[in-house]
Protein backbone atom coordinates (compact mmCIF):
# COMPACT_ATOMS: atom_id res chain seq x y z
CA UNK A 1 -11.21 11.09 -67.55
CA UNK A 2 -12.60 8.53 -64.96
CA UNK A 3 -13.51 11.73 -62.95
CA UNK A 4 -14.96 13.57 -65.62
CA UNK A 5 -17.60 11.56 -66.49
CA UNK A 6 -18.21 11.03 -62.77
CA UNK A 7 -18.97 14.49 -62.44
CA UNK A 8 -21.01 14.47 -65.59
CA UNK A 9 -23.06 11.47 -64.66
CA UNK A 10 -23.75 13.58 -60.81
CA UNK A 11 -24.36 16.82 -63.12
CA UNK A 12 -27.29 14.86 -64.81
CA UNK A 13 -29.01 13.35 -61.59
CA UNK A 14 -29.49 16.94 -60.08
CA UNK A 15 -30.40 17.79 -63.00
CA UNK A 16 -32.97 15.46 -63.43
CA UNK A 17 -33.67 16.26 -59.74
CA UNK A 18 -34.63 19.94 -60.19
CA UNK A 19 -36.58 19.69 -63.37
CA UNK A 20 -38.55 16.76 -61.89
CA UNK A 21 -39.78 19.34 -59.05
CA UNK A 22 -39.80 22.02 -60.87
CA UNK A 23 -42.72 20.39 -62.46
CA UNK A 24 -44.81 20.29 -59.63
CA UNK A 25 -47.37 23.62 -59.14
CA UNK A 26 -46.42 22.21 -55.51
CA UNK A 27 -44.21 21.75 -53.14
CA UNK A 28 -43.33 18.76 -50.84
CA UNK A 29 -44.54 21.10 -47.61
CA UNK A 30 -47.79 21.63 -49.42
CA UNK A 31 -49.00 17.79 -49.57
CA UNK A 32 -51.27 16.74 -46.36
CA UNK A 33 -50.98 13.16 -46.21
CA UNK A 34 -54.34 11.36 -45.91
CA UNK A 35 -53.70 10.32 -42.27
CA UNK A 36 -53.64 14.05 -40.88
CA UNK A 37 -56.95 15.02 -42.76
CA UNK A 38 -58.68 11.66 -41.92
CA UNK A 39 -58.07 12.47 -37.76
CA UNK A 40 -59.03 15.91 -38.53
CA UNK A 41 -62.26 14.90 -39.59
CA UNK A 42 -62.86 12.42 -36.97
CA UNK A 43 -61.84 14.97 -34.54
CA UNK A 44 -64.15 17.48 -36.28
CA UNK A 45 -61.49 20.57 -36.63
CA UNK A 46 -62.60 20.86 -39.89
CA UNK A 47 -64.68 23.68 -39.09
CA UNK A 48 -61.81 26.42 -40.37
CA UNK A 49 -60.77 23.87 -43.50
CA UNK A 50 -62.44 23.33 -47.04
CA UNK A 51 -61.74 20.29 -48.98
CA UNK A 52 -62.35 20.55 -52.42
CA UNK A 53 -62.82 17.25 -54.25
CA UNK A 54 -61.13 18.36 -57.91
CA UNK A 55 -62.06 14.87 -59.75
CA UNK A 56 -64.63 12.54 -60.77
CA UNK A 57 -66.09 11.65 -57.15
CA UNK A 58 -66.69 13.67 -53.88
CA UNK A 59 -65.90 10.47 -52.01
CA UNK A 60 -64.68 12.32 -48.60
CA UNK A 61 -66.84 13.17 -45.98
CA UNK A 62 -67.45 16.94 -45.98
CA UNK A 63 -65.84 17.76 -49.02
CA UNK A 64 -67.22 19.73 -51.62
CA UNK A 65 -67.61 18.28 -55.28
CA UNK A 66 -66.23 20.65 -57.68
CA UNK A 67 -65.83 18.06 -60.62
CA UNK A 68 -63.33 16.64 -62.63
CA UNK A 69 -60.57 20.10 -62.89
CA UNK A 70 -59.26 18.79 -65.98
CA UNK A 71 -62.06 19.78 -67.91
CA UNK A 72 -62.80 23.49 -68.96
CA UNK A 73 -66.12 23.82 -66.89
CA UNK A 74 -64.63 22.47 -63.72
CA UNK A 75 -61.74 24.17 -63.27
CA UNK A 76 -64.34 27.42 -64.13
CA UNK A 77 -66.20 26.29 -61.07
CA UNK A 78 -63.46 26.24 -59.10
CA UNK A 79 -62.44 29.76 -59.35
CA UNK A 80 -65.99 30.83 -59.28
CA UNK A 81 -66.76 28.84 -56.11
CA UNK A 82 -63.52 30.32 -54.81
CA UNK A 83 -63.61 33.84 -55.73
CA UNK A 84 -65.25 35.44 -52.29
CA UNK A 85 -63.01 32.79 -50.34
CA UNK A 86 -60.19 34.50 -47.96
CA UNK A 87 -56.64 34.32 -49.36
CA UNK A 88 -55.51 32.69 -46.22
CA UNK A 89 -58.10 29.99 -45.55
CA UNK A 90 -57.32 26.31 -45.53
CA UNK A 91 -57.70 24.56 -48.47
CA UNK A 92 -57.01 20.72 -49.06
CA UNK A 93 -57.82 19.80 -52.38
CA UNK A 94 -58.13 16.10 -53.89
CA UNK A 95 -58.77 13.71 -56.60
CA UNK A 96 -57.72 10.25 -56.05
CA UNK A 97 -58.94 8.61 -59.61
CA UNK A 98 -55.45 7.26 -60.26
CA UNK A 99 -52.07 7.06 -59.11
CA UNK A 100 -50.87 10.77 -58.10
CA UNK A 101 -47.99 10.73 -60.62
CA UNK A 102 -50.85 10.45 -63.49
CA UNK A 103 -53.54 12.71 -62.33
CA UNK A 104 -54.83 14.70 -64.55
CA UNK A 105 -57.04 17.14 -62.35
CA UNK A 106 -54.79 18.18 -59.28
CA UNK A 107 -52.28 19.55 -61.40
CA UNK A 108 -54.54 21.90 -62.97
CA UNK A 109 -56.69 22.66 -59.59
CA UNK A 110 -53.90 23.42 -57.61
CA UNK A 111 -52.21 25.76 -59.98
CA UNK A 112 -55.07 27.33 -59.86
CA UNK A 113 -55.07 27.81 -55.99
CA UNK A 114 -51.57 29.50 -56.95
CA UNK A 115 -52.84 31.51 -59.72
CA UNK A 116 -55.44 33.09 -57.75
CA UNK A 117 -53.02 33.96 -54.28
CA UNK A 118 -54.07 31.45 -51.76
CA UNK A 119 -51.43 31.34 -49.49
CA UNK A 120 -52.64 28.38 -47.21
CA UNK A 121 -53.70 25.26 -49.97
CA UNK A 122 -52.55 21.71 -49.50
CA UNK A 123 -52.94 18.95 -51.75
CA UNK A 124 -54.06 15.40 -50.18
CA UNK A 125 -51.49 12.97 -51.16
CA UNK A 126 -53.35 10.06 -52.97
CA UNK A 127 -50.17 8.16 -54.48
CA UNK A 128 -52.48 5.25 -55.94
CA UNK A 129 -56.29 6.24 -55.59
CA UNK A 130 -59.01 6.96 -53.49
CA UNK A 131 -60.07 3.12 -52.89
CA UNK A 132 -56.22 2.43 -51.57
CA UNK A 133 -55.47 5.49 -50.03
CA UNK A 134 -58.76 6.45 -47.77
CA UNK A 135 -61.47 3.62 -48.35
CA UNK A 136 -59.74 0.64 -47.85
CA UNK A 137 -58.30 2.39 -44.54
CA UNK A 138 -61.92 3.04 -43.08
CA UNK A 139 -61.05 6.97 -43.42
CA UNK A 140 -64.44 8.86 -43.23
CA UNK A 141 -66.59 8.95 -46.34
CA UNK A 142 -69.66 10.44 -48.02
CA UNK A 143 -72.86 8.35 -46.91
């Protein structure tokens, strides 16, 4: 019995495991951590890259301000703006106007990237915000 509910209690976790990926439009290899695009624009080889801001400030510099994706309009713009745009180019996309696990625009934006066959998007990982996660690290900004 002891073994049993072992099992059961193991069958749960990887449970909870799977459907708490499965969630994601993303997958782990598809996050660029805020580091690598930071040196990248310091190092200007951003020349082959766009960076799509998808919420409520374009706050990094070069990036182009889409808007806020979880709003009808935005998210419109998005695929308009990205309609003539090669399936293969780089993309990073980013929001950073709360934690990551609450977002409510990269989910949205980057299923879009899917939906439309782009085969080279990344999303910037922004676990707590933009102020935390780029600003207060002196990562290049909009001046």
């Amino acid at each position: 019995m002891k073994h049993l509910f072992l099992w059961m209690c193991l069958l749960l976790v990887v449970q909870q495991t799977v459907f708490s990926q499965a969630k994601e439009p993303w997958t782990n290899s598809q996050l660029m951590a805020t580091k690598t695009l930071a040196d990248k624009i310091t190092s200007n080889q951003t020349k082959d890259l766009l960076v799509l801001n998808v919420g409520p400030d374009a706050l990094i510099k070069g990036s182009i301000d889409i808007g806020a994706a979880h709003d009808a309009g935005s998210l419109q713009k998005l695929k308009d703006y990205l309609k003539n745009v090669k399936k293969d180019k780089a993309i990073v996309i980013y929001c950073g106007c709360c934690p990551f696990d609450r977002c409510p625009n990269v989910r949205p934006a980057f299923q879009t990237l899917m939906d439309m066959g782009f085969k080279n998007a990344k999303l910037l990982d922004v676990p707590k915000n933009l102020k935390v996660d780029w600003i207060d690290k002196q990562y290049p900004t909009v001046q």
